[in-house]
N, C-alpha and C. Protein backbone atom coordinates (compact mmCIF):
# COMPACT_ATOMS: atom_id res chain seq x y z
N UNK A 1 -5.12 -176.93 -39.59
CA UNK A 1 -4.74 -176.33 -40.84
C UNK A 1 -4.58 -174.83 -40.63
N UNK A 2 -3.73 -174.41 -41.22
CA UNK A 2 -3.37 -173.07 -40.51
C UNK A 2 -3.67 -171.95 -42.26
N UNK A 3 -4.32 -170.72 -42.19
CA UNK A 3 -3.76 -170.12 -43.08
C UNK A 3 -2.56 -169.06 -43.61
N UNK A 4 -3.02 -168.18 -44.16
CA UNK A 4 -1.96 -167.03 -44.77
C UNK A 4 -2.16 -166.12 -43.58
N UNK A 5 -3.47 -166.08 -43.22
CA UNK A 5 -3.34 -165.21 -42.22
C UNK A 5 -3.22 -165.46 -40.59
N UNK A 6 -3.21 -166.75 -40.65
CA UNK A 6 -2.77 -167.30 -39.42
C UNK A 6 -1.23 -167.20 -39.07
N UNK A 7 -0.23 -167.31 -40.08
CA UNK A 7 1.00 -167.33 -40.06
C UNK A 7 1.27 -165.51 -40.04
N UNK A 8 0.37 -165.21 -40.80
CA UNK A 8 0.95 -163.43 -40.27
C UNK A 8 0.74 -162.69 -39.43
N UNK A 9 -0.48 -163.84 -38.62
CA UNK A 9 -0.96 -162.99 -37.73
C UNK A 9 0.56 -163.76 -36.21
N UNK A 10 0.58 -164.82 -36.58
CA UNK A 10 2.15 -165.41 -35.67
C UNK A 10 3.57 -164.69 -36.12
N UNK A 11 3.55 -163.90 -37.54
CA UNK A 11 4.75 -163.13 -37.62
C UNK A 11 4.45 -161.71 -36.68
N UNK A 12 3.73 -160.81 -36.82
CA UNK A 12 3.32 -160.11 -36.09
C UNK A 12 3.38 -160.43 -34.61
N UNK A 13 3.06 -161.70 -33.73
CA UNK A 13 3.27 -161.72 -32.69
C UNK A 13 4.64 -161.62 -32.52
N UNK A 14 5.50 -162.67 -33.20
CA UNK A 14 7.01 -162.29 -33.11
C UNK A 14 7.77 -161.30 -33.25
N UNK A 15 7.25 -159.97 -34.23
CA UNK A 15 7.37 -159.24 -34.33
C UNK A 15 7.19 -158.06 -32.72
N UNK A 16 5.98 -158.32 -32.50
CA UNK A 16 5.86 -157.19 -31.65
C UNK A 16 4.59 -158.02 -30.51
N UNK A 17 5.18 -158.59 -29.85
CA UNK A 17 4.79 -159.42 -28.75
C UNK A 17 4.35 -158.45 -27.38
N UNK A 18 4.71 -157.35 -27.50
CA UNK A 18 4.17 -156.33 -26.52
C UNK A 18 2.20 -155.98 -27.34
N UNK A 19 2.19 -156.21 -28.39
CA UNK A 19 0.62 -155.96 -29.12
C UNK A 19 -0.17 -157.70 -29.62
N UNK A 20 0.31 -158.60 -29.84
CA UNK A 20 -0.26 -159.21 -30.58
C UNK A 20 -0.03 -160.74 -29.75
N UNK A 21 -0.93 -161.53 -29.72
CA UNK A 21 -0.98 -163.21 -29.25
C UNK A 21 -1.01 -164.23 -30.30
N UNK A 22 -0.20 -164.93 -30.62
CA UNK A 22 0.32 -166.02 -31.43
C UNK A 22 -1.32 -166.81 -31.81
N UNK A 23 -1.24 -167.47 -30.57
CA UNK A 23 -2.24 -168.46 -30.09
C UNK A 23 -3.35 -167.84 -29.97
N UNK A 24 -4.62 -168.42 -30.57
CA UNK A 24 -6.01 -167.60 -30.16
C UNK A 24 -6.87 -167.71 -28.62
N UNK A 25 -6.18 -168.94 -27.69
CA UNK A 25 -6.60 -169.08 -26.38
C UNK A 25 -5.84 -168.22 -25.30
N UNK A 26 -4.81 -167.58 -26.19
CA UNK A 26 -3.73 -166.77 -25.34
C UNK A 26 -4.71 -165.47 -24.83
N UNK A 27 -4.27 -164.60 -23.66
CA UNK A 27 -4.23 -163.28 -23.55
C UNK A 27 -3.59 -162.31 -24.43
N UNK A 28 -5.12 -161.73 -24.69
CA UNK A 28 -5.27 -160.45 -25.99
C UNK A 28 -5.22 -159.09 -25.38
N UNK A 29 -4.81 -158.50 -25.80
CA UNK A 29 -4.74 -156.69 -25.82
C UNK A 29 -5.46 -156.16 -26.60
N UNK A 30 -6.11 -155.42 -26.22
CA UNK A 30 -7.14 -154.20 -27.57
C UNK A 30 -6.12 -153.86 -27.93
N UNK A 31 -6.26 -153.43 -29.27
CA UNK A 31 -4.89 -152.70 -29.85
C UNK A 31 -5.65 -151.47 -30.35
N UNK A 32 -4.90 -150.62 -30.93
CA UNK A 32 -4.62 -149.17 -30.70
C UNK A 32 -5.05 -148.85 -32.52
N UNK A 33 -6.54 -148.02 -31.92
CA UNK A 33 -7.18 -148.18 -33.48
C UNK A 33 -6.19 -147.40 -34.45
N UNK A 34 -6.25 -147.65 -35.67
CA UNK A 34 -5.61 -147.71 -36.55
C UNK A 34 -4.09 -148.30 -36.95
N UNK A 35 -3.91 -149.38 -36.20
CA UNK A 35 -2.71 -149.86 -35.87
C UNK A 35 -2.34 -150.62 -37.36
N UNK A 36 -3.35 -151.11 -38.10
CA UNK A 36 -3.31 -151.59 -39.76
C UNK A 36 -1.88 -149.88 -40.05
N UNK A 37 -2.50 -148.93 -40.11
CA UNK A 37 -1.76 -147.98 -40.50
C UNK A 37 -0.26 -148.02 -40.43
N UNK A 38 -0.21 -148.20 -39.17
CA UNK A 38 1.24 -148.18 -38.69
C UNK A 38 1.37 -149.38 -39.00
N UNK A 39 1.15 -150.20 -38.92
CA UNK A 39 1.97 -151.65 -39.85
C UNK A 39 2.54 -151.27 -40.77
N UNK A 40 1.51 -150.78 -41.61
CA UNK A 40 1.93 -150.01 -43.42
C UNK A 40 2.62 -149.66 -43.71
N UNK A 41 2.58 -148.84 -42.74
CA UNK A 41 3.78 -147.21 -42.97
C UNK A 41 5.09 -148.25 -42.65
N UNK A 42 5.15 -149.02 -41.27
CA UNK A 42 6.21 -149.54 -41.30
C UNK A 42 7.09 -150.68 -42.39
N UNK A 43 5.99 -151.03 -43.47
CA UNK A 43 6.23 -151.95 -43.92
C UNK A 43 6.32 -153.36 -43.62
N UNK A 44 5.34 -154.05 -42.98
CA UNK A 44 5.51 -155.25 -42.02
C UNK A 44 5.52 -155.93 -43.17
N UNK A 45 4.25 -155.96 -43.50
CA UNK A 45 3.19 -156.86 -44.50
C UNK A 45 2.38 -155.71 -45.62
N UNK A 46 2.03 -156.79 -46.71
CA UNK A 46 1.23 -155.71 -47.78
C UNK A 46 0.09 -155.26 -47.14
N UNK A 47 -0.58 -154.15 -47.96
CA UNK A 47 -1.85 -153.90 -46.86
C UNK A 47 -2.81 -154.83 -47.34
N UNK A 48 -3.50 -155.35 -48.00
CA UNK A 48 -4.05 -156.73 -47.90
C UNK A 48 -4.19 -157.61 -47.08
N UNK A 49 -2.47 -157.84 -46.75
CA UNK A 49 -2.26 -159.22 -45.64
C UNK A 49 -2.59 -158.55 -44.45
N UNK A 50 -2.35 -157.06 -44.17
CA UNK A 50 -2.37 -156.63 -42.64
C UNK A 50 -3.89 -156.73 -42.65
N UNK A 51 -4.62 -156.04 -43.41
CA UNK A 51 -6.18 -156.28 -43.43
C UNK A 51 -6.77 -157.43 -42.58
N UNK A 52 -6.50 -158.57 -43.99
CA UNK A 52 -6.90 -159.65 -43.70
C UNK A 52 -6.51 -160.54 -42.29
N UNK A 53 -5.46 -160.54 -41.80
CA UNK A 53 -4.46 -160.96 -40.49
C UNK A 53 -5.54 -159.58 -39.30
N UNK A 54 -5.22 -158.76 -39.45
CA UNK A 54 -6.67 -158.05 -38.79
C UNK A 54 -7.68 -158.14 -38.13
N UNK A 55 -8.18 -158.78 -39.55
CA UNK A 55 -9.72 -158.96 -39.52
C UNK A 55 -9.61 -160.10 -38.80
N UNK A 56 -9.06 -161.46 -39.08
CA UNK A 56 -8.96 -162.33 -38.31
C UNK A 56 -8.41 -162.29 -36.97
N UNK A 57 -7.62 -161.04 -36.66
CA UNK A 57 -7.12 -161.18 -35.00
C UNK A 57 -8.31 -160.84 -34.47
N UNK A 58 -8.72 -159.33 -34.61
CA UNK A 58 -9.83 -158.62 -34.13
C UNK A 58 -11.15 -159.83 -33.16
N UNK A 59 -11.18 -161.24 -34.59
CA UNK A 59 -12.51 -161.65 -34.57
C UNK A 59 -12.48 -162.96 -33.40
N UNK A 60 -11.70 -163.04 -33.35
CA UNK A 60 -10.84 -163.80 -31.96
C UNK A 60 -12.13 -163.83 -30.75
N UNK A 61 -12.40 -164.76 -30.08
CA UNK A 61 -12.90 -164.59 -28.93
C UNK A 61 -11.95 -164.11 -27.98
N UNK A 62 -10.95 -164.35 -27.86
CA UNK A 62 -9.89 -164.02 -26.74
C UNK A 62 -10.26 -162.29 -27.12
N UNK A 63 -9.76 -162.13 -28.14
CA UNK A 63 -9.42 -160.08 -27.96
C UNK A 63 -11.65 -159.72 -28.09
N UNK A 64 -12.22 -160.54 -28.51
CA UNK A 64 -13.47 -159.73 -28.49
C UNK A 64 -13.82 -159.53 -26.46
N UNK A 65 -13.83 -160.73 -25.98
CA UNK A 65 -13.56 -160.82 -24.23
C UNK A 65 -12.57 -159.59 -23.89
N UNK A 66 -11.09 -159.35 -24.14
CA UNK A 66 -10.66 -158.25 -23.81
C UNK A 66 -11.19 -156.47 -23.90
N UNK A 67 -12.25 -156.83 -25.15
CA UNK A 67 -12.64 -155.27 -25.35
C UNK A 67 -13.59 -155.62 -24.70
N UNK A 68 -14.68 -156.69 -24.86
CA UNK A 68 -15.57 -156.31 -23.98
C UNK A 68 -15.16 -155.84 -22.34
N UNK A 69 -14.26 -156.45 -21.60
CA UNK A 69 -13.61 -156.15 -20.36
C UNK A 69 -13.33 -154.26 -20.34
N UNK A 70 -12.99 -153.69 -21.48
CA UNK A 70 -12.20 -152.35 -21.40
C UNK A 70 -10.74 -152.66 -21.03
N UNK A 71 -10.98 -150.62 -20.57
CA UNK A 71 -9.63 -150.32 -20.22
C UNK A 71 -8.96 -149.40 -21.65
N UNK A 72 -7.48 -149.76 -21.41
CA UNK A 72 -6.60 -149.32 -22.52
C UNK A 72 -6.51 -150.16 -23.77
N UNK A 73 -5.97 -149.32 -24.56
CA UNK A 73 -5.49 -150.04 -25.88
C UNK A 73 -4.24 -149.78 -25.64
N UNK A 74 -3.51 -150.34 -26.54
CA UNK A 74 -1.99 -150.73 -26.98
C UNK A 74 -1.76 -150.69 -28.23
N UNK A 75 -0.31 -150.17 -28.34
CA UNK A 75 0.41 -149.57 -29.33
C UNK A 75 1.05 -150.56 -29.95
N UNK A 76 1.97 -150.85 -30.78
CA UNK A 76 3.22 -151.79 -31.08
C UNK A 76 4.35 -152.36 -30.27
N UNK A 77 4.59 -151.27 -29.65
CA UNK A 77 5.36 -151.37 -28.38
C UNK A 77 5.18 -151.70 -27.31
N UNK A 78 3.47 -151.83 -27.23
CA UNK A 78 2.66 -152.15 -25.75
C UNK A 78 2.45 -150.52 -24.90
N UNK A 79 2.40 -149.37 -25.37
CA UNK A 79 2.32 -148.33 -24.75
C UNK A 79 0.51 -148.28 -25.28
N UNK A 80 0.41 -147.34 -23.80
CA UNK A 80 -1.32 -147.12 -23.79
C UNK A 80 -1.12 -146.06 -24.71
N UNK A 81 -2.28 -146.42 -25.87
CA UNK A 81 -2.82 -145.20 -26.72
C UNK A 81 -3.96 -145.65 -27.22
N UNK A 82 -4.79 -145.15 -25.69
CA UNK A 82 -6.10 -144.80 -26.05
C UNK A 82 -6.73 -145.81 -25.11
N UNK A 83 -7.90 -145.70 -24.82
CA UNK A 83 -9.15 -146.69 -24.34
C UNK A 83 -10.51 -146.90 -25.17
N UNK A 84 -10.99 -148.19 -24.25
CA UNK A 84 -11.81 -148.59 -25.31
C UNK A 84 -13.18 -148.22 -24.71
N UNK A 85 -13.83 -147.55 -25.61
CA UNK A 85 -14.93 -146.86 -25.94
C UNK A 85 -16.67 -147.72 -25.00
N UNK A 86 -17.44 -147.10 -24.07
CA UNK A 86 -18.16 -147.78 -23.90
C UNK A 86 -19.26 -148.28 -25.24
N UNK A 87 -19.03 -147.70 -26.06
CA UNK A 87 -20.20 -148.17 -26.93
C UNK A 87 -19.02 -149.80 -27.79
N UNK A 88 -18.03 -149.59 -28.12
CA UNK A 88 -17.13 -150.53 -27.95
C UNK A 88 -17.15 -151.66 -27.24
N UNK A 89 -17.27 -151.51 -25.73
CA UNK A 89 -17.11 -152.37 -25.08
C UNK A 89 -18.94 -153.44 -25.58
N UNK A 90 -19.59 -152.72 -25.55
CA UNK A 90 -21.28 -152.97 -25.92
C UNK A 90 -21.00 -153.76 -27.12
N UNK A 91 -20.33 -153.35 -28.55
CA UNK A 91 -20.58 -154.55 -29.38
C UNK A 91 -19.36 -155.24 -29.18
N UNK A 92 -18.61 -155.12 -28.32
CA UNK A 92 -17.99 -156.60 -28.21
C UNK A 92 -18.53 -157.88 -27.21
N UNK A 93 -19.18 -157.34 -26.78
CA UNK A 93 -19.98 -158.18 -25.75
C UNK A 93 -21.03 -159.01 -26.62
N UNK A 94 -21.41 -158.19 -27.43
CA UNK A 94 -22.59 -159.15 -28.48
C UNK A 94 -21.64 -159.59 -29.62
N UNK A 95 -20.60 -159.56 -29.79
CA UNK A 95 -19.98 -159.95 -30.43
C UNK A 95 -19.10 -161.42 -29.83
N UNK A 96 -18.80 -161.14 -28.24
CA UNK A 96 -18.56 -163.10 -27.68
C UNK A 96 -19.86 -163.67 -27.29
N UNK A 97 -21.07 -162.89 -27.50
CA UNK A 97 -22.17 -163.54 -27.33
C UNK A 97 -22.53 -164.65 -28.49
N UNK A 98 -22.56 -163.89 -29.79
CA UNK A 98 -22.39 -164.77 -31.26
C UNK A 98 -21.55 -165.66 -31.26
N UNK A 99 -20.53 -165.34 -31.18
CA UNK A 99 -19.09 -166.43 -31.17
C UNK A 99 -19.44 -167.67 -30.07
N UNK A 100 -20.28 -167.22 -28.87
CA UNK A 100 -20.40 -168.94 -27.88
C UNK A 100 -21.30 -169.41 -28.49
N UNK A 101 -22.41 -168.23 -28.88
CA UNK A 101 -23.62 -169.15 -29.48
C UNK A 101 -23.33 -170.25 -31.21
N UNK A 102 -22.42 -169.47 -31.67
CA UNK A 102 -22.08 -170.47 -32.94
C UNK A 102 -21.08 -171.41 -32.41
N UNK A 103 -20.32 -171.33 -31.44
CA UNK A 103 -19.69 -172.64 -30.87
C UNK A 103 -20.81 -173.74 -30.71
N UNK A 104 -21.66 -172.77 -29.84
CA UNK A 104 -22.52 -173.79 -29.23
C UNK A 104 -23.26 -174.91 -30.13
N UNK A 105 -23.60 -173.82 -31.72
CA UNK A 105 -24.33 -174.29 -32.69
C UNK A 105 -23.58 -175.59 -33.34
N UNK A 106 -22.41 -175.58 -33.45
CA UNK A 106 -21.23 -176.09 -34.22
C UNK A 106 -21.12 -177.53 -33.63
N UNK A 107 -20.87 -177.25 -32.12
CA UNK A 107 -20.74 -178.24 -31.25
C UNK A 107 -22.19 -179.54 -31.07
N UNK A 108 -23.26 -178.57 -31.29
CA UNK A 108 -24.55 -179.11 -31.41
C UNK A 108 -24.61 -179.97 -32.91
N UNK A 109 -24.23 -179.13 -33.55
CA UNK A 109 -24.22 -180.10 -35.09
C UNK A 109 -23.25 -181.36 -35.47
N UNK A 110 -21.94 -180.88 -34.66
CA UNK A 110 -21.48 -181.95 -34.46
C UNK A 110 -21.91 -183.43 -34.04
N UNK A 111 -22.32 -183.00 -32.56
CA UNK A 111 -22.78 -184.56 -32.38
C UNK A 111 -23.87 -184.89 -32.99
N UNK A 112 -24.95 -183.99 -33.16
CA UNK A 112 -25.79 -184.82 -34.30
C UNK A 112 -25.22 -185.50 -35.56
N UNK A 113 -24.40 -184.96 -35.99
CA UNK A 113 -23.93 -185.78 -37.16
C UNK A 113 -23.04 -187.16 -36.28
N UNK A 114 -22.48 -187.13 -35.17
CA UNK A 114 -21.57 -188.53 -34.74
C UNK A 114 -22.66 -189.24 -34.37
N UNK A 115 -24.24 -188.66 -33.88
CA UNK A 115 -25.16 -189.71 -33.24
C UNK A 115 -25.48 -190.10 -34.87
N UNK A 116 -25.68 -189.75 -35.40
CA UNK A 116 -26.74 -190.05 -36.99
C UNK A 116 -25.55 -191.19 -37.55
N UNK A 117 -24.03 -190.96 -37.70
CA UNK A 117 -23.52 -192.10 -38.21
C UNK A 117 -23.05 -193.24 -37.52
N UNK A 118 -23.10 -193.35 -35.83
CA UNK A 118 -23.14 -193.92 -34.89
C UNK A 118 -24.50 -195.23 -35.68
N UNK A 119 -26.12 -194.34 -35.24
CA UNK A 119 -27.02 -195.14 -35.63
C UNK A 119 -27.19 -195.93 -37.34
N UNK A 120 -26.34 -194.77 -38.23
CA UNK A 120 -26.29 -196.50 -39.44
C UNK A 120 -25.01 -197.15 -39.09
N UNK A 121 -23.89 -197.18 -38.24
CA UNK A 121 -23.66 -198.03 -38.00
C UNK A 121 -23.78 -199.14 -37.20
N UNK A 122 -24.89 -198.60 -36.54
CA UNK A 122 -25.86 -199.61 -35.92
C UNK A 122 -26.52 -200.51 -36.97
N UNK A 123 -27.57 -199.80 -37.80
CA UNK A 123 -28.24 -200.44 -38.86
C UNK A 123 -27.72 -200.90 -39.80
N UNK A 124 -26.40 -200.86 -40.01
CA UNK A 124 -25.73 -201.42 -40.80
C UNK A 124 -25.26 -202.94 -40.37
N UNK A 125 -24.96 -203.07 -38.97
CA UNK A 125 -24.06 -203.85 -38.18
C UNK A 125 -25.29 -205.35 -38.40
N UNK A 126 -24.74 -206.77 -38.70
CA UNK A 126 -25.76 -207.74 -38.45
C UNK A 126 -25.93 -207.74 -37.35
N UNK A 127 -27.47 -208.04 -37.04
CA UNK A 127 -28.01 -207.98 -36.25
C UNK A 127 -27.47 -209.81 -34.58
N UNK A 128 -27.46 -209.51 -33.73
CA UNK A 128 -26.97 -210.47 -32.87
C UNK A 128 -27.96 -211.49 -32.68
N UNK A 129 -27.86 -212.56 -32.88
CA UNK A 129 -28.63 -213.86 -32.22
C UNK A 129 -29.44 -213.47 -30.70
N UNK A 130 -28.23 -212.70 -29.92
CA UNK A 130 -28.53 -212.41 -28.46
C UNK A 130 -29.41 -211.34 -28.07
N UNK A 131 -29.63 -210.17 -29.46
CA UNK A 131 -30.75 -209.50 -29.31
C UNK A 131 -30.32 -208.28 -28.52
N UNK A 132 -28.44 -208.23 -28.39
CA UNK A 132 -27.87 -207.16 -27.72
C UNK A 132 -27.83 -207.55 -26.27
N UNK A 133 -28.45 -208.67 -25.80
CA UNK A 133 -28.21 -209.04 -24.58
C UNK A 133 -26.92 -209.46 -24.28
N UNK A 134 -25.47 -209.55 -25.17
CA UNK A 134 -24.45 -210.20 -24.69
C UNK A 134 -23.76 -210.32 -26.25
N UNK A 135 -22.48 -210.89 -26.17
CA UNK A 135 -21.80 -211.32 -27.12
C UNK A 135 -21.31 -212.33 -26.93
N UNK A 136 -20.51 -212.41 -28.97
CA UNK A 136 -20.76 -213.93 -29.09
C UNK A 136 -19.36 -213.76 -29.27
N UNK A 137 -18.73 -214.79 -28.50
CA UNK A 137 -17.30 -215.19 -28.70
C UNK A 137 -16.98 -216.18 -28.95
N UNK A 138 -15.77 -216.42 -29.67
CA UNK A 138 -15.36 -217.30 -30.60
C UNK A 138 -14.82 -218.09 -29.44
N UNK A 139 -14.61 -219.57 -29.58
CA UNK A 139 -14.09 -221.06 -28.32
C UNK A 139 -12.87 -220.38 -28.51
N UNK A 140 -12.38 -220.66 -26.66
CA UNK A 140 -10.79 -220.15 -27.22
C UNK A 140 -9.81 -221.17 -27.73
N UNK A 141 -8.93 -220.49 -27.65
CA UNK A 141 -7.97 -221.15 -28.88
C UNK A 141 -7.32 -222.23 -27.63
N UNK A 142 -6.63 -222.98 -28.38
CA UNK A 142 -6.09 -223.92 -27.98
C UNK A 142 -4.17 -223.52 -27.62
N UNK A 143 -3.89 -223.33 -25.60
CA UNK A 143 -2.83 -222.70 -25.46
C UNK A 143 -2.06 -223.87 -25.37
N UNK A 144 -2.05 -224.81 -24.86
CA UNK A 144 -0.43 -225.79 -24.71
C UNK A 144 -0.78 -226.67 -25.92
N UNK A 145 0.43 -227.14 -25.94
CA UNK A 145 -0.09 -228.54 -27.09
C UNK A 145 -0.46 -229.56 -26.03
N UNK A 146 -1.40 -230.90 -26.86
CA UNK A 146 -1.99 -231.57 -26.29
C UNK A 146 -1.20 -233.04 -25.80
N UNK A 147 -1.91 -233.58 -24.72
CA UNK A 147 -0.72 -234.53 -24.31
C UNK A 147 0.06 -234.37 -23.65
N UNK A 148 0.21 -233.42 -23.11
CA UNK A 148 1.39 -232.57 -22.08
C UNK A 148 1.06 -232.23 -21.06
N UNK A 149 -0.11 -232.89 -20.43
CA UNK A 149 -0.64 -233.20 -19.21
C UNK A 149 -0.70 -232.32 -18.21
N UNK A 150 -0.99 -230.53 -18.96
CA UNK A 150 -1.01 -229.24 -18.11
C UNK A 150 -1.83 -228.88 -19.10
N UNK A 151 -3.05 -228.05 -18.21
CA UNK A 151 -4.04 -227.32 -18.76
C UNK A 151 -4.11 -226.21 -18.80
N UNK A 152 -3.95 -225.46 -20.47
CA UNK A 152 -3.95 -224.44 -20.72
C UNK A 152 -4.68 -223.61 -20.21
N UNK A 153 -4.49 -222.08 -20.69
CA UNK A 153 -5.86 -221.45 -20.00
C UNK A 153 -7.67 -221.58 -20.73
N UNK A 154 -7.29 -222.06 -21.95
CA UNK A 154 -8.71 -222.47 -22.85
C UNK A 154 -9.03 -223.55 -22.09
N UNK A 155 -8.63 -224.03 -21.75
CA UNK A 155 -8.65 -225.50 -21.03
C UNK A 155 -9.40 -225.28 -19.47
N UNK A 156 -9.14 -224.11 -18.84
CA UNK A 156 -9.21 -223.99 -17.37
C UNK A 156 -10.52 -222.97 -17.46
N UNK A 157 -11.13 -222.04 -18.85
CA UNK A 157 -12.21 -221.41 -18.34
C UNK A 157 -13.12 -222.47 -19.21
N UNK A 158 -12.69 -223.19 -20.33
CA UNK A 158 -13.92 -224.11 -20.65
C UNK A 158 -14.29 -224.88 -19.57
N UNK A 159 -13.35 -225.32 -18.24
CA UNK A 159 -13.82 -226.41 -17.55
C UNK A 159 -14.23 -225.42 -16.29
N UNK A 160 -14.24 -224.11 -16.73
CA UNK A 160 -15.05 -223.22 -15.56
C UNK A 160 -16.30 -223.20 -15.94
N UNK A 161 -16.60 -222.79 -17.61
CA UNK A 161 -18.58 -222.90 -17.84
C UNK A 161 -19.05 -224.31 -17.15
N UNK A 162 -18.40 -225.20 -17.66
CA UNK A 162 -18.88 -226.53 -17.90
C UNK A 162 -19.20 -226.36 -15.86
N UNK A 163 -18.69 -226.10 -15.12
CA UNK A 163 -18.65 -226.23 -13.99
C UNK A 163 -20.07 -225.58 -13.35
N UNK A 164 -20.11 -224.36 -14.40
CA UNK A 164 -21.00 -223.44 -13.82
C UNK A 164 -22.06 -223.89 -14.36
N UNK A 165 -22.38 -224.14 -15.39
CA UNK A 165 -23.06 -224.71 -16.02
C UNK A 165 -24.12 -225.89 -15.71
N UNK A 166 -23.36 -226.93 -14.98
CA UNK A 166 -23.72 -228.02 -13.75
C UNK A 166 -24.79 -227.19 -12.69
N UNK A 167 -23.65 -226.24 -11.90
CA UNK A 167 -24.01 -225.82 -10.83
C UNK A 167 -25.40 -225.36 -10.91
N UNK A 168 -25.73 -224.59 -12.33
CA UNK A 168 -27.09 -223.63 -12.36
C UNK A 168 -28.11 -224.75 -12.55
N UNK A 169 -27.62 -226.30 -13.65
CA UNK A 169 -28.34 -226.90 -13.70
C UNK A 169 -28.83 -227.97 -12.21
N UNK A 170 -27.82 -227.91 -11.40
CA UNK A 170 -28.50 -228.15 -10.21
C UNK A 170 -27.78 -229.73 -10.20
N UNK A 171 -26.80 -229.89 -10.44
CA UNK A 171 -25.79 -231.39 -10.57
C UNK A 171 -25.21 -231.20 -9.22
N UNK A 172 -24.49 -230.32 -9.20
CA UNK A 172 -23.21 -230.21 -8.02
C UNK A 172 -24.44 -228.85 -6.75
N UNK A 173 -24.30 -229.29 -5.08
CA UNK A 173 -24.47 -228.13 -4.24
C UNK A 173 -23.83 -227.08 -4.67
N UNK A 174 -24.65 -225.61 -3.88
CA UNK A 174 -23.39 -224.84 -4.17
C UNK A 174 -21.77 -224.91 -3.05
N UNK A 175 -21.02 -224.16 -3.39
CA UNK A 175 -19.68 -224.13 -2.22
C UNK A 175 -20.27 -224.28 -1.16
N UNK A 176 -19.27 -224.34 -0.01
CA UNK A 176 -19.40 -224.06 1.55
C UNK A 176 -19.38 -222.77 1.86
N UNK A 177 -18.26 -222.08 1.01
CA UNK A 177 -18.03 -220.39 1.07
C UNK A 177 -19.46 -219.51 0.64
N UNK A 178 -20.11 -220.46 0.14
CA UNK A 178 -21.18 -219.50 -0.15
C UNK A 178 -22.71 -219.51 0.06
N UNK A 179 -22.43 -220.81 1.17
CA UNK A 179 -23.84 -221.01 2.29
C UNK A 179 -23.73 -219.98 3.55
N UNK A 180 -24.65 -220.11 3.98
CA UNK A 180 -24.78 -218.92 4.95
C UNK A 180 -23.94 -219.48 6.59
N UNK A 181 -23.12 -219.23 6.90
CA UNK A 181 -22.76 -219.25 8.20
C UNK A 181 -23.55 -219.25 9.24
N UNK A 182 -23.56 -220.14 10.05
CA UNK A 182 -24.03 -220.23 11.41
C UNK A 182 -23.27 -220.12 12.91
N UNK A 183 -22.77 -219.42 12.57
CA UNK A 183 -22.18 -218.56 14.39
C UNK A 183 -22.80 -217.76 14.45
């Protein structure tokens, strides 16, 4: 879901793609403090929207990682005006520190909530005869019609239990293939 300021903050990239990243996983540029101003003056956007589109680029992990890194800022045009400040670089660093840690938080709450509705749909689910040891499947269906003196495949694994079935009960030896060799 995208907002008002998501789309202005993508007009602005189109606009001036030497300062601004569409995408929030993209490579960010510090931009060039007071750059809201010069929007203004230019007339991009109302100052409201530049604010708000702003506030939301600024808060970006991508551009908080770029200031924390340093270096230059950037203009509209992509010209250096100015660098970023060590005390700058300091709260942007605690600033992608917050941002992993509320991922982290987010991500954490997440699966607690998929394990919590996971388990009532456990407790919801009737419970198995088998006790979770296995499932219960329905006889298979019936593949050729009958009388036609070829055995379907329902036909060829029912007469595989029934086989195995013998075997465990101890009716039939086992194979030759599966006594032990003597050479």
């Amino acid at each position: 879901m995208t907002t008002k300021s998501d789309d202005n903050i993508a007009a602005l990239a189109a606009l001036f793609p030497a300062a601004f990243s569409a995408q929030p996983w993209q490579a960010h540029r510090p931009l060039k403090v007071g750059i809201g101003d010069e929007l203004a003056a230019r007339g991009v956007l109302g100052a409201q929207e530049i604010n708000a589109a702003l506030k939301q680029y600024v808060d970006r992990l991508m551009y908080q990682k770029c200031l924390a890194a340093g270096g230059a800022r950037f203009d509209l045009e992509g010209n250096v005006a100015g660098e970023v400040s060590r005390q700058q670089r300091c709260r942007a660093s605690r600033m992608v520190a917050r941002i992993k840690a509320r991922q982290l938080a987010e991500a954490a709450t997440a699966k607690t909530e998929a394990q919590s509705k996971a388990a009532a749909r456990k407790a919801a689910a009737p419970t198995s005869p088998l006790n979770g040891k296995g499932t219960i499947r329905p006889p298979p269906a019936q593949t050729t019609p009958p009388g036609s003196g070829r055995l379907g495949l329902a036909d060829l694994k029912r007469a595989a239990l029934e086989r195995r079935a013998r075997q465990e009960a101890g009716a039939f030896p086992p194979r030759a293939s599966a006594l032990p060799s003597t050479s």
